[in-house]
N, C-alpha and C. Protein backbone atom coordinates (compact mmCIF):
# COMPACT_ATOMS: atom_id res chain seq x y z
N UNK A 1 -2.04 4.86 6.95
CA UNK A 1 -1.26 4.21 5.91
C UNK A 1 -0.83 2.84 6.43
N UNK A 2 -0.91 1.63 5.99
CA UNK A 2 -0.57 0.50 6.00
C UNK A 2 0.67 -0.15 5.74
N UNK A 3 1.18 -0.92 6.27
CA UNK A 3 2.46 -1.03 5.91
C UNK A 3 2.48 -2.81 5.51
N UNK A 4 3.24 -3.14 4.63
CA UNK A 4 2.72 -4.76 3.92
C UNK A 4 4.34 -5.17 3.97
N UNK A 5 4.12 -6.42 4.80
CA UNK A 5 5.60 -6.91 4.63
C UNK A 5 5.77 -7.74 3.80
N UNK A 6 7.12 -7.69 2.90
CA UNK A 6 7.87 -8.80 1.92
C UNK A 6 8.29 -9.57 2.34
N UNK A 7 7.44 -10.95 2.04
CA UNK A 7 7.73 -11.73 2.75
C UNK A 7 9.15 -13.18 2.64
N UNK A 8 9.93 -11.96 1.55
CA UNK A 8 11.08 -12.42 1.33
C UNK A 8 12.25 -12.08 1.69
N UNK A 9 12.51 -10.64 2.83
CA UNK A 9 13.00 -10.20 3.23
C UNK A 9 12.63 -9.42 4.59
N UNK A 10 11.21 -10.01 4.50
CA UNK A 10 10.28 -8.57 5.98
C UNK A 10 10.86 -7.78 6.28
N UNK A 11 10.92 -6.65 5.04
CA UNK A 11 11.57 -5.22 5.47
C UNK A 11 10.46 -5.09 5.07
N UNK A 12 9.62 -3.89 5.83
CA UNK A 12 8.59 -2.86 6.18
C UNK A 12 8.01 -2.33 4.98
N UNK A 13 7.24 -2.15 3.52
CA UNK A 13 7.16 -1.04 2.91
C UNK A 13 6.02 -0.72 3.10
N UNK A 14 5.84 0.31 1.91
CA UNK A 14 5.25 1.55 2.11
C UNK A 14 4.42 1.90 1.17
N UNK A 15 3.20 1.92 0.64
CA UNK A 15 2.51 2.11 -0.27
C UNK A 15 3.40 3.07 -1.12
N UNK A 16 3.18 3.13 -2.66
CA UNK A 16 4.36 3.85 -3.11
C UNK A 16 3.73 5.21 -3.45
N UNK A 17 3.66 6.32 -3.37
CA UNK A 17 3.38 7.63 -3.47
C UNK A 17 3.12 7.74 -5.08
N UNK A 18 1.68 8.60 -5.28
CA UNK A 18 1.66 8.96 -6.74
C UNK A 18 0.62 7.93 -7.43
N UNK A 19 0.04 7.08 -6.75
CA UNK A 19 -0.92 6.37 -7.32
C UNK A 19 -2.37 7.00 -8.03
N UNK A 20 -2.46 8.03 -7.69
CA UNK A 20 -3.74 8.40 -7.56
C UNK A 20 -3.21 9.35 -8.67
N UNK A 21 -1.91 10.23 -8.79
CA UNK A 21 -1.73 10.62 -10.47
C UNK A 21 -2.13 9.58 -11.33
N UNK A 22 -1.13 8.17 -11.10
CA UNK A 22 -1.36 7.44 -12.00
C UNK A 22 -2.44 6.60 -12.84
N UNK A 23 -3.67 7.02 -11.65
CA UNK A 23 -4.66 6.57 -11.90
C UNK A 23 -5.60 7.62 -12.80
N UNK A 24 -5.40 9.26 -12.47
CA UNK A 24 -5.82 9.67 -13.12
C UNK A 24 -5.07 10.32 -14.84
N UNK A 25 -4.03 9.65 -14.31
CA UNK A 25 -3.23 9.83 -16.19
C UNK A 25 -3.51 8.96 -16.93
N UNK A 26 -3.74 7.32 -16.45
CA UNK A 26 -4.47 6.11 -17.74
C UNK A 26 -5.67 6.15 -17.68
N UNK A 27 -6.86 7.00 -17.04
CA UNK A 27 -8.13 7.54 -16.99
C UNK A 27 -8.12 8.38 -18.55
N UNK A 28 -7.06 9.61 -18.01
CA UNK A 28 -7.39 10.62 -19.57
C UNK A 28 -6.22 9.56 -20.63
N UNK A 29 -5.85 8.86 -20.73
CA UNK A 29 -5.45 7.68 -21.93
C UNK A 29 -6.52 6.69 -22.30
N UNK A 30 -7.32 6.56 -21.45
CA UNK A 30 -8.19 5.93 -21.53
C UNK A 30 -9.36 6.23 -23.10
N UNK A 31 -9.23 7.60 -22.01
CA UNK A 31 -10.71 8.39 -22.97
C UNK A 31 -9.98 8.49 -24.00
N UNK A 32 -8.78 9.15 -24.09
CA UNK A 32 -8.08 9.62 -25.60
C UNK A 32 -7.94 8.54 -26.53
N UNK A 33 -7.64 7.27 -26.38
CA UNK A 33 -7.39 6.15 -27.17
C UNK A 33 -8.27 4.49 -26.28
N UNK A 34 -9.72 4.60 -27.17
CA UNK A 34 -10.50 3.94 -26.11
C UNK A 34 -10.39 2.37 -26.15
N UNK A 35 -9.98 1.98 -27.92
CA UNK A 35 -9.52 0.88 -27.74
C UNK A 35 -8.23 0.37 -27.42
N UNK A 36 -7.39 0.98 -26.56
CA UNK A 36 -6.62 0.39 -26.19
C UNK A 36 -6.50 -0.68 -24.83
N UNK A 37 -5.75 -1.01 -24.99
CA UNK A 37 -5.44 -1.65 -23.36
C UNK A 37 -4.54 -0.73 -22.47
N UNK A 38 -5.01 -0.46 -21.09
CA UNK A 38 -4.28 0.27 -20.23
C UNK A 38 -4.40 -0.39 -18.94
N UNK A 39 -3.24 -0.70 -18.81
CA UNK A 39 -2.65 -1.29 -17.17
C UNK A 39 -1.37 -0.62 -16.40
N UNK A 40 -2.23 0.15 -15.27
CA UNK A 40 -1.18 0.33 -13.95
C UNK A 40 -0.03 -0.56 -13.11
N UNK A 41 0.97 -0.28 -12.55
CA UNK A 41 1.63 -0.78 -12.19
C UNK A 41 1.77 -2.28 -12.25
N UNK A 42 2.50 -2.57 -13.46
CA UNK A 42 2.92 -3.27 -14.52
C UNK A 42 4.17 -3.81 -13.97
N UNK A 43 4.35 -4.77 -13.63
CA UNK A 43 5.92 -5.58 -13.90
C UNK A 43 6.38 -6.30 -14.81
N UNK A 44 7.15 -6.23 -15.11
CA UNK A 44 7.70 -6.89 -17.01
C UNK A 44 9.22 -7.22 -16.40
N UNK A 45 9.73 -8.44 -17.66
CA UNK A 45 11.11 -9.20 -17.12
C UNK A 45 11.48 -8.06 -18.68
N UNK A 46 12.90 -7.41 -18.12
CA UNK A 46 13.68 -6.89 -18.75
C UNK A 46 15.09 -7.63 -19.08
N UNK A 47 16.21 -7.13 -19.96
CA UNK A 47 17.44 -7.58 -19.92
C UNK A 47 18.51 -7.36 -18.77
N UNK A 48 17.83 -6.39 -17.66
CA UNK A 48 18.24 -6.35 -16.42
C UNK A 48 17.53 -6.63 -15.44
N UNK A 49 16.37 -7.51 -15.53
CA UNK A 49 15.91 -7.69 -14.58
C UNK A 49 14.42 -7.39 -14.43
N UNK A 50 13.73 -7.09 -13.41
CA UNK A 50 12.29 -6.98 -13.04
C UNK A 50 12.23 -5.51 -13.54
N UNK A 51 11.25 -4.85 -14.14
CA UNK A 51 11.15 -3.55 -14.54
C UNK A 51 9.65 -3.24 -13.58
N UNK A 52 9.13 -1.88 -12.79
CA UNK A 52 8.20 -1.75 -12.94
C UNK A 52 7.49 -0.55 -13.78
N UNK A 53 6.42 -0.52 -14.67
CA UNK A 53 5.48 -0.11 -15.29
C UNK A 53 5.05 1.02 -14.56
N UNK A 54 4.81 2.72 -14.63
CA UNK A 54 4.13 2.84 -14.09
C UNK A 54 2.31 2.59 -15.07
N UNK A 55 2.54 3.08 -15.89
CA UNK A 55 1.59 2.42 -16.81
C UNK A 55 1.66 1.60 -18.33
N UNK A 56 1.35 0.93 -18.09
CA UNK A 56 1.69 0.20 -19.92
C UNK A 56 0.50 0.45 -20.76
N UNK A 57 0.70 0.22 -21.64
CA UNK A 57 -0.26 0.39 -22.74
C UNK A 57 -0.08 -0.27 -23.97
N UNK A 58 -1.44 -0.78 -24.45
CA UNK A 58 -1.13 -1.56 -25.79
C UNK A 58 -2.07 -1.13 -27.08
N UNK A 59 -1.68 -0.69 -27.68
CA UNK A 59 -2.75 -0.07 -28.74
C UNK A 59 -2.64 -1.17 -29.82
N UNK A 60 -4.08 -1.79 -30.21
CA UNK A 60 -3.63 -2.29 -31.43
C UNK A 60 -5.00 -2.35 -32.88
N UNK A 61 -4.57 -2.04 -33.84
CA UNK A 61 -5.63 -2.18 -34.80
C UNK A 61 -5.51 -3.53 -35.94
N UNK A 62 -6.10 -3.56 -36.97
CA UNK A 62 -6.65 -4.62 -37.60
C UNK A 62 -5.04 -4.86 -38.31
N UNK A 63 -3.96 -3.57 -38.07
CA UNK A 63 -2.57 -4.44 -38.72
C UNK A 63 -1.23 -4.11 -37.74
N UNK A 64 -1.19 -3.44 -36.96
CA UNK A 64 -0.63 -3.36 -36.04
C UNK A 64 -0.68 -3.35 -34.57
N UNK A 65 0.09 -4.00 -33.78
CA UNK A 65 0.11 -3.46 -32.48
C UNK A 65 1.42 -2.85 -31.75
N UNK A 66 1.46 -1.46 -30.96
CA UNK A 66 2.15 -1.09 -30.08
C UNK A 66 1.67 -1.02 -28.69
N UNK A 67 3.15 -1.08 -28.75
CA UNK A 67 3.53 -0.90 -26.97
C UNK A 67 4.59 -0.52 -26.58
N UNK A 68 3.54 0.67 -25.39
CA UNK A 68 4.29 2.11 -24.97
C UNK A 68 4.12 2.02 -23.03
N UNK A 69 4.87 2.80 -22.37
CA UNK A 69 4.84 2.95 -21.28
C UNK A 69 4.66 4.61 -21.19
N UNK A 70 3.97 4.76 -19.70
CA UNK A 70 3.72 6.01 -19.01
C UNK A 70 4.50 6.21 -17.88
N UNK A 71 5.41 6.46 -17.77
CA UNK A 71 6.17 7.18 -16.48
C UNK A 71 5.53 8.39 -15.56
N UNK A 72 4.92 8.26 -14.52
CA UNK A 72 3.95 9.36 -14.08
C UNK A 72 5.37 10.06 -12.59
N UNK A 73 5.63 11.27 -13.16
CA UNK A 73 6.39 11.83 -11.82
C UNK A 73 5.19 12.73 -11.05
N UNK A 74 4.61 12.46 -9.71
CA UNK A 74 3.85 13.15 -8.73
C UNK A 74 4.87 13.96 -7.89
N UNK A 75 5.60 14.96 -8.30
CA UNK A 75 6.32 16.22 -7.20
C UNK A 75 5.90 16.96 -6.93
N UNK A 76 6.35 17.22 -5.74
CA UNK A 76 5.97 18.16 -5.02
C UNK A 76 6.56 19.21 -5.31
N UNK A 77 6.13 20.31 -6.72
CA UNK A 77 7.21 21.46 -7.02
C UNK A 77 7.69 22.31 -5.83
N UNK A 78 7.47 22.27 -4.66
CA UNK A 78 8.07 23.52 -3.75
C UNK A 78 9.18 22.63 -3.56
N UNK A 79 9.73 21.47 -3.17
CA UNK A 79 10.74 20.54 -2.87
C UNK A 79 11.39 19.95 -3.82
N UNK A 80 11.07 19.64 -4.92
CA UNK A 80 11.52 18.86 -5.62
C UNK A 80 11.72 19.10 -7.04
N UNK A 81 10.71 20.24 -7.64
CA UNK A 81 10.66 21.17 -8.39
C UNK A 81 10.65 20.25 -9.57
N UNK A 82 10.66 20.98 -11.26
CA UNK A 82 10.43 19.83 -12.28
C UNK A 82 11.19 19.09 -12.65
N UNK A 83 10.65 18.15 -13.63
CA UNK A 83 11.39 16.91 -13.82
C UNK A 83 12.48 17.20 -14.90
N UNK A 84 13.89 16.84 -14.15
CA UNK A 84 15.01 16.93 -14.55
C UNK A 84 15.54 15.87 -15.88
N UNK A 85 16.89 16.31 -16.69
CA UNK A 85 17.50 15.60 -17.62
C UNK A 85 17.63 13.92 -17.31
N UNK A 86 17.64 13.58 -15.98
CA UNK A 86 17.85 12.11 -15.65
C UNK A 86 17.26 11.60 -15.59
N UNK A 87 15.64 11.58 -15.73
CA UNK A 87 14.40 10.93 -15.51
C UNK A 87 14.38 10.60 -17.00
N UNK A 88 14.04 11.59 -17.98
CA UNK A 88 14.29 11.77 -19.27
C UNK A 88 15.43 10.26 -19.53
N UNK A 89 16.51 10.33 -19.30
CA UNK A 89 17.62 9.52 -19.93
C UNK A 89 17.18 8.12 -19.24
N UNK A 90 16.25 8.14 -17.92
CA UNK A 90 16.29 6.68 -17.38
C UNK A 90 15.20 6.36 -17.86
N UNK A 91 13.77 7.30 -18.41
CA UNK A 91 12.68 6.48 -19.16
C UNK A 91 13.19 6.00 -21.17
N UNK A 92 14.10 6.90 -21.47
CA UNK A 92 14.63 6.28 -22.48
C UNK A 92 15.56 4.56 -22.37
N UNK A 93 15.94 4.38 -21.38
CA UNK A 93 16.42 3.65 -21.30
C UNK A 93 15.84 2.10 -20.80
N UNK A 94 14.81 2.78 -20.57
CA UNK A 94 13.75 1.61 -20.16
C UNK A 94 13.01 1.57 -21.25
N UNK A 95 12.73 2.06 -22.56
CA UNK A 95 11.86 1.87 -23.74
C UNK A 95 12.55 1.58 -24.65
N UNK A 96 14.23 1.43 -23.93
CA UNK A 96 14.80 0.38 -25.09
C UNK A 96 15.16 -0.95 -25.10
N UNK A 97 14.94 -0.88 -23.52
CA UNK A 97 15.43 -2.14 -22.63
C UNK A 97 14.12 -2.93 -22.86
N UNK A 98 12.88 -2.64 -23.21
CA UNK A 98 11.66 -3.15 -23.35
C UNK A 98 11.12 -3.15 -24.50
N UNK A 99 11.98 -2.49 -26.01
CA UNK A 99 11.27 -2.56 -26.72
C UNK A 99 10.15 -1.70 -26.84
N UNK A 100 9.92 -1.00 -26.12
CA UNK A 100 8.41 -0.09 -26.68
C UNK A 100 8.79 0.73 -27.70
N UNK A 101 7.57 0.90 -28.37
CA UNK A 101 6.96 1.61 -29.41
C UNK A 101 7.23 2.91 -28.95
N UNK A 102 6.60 3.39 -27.81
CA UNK A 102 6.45 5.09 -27.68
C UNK A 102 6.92 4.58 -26.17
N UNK A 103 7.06 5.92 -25.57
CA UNK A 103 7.15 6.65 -24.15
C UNK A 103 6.87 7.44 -23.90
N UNK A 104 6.07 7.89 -22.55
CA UNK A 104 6.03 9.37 -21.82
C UNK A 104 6.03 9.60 -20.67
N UNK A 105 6.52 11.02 -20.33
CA UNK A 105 6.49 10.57 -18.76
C UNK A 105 5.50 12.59 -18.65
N UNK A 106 4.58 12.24 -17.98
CA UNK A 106 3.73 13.04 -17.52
C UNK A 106 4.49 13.56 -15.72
N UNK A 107 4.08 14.94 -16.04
CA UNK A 107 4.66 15.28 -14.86
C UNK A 107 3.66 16.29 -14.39
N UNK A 108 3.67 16.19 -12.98
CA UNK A 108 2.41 17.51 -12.34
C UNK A 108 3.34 18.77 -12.30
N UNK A 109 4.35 18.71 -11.58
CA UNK A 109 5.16 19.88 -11.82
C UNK A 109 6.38 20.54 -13.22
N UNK A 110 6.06 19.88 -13.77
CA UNK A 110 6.68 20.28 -15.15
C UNK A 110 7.84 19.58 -15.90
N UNK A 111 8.85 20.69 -16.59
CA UNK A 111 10.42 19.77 -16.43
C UNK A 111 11.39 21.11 -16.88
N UNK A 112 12.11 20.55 -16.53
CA UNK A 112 13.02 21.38 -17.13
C UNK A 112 13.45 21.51 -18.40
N UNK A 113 14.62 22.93 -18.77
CA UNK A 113 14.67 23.26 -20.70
C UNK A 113 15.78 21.83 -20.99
N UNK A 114 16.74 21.85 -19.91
CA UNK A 114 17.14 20.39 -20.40
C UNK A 114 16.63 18.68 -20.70
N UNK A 115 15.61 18.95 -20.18
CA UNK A 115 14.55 17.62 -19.97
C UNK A 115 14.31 17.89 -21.07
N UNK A 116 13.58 19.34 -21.56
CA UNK A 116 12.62 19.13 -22.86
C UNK A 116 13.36 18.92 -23.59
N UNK A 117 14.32 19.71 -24.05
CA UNK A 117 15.42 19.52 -24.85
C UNK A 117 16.11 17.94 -25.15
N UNK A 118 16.54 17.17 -24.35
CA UNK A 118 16.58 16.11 -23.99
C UNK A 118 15.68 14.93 -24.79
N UNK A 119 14.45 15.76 -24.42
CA UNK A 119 13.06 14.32 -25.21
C UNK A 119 12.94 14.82 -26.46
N UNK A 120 13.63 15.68 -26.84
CA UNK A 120 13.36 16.32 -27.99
C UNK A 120 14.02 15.26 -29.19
């Protein structure tokens, strides 16, 4: 693993974990909606600041266009188990802070009845 310094602070990071979900979640978006546009790790200027994308997406036809984001959680269910009520409330809060059309957040290990409940 490689480590890439910022060269605005040269603190150390770290490739960010979960890429390779994310790559294979705008793969099957891909196929499902072919004319769209789909881009990975996405940075966008928000009303607070730098947002990152884990995937964006732009669907558009001959009278509309949207735009939606993909939130991809990669856990490790023995540690970390499914995706909780606060992920839920912080991807809502980023699809209002941005204006999108839709949101989702795909998870390998699941979520919880309050999560679902929650996106409900």
């Amino acid at each position: 693993m490689t480590k890439r310094r910022n060269a605005k602070n040269a603190i150390p990071r770290m490739p960010k974990q979960g890429r390779a979900y994310e790559e294979a979640v705008a793969s099957i978006f891909c196929k499902l909606f072919p004319d769209s546009d789909v881009s990975r790790s996405v940075w966008v200027e928000g009303p607070d600041g730098r947002r990152e994308l884990d995937i964006q997406v732009r669907v558009r036809d001959k009278i509309h266009s949207q735009f939606g984001l993909i939130e991809c959680k990669d856990f490790d269910p023995q540690k970390t188990g499914p995706v909780g009520i606060s992920y839920i409330d912080a991807l809502d809060s980023k699809r209002r802070d941005l204006n999108a059309t839709f949101a989702m957040i795909c998870s390998n290990s699941g979520f919880t009845k309050d999560a679902i409940n929650k996106a409900r």
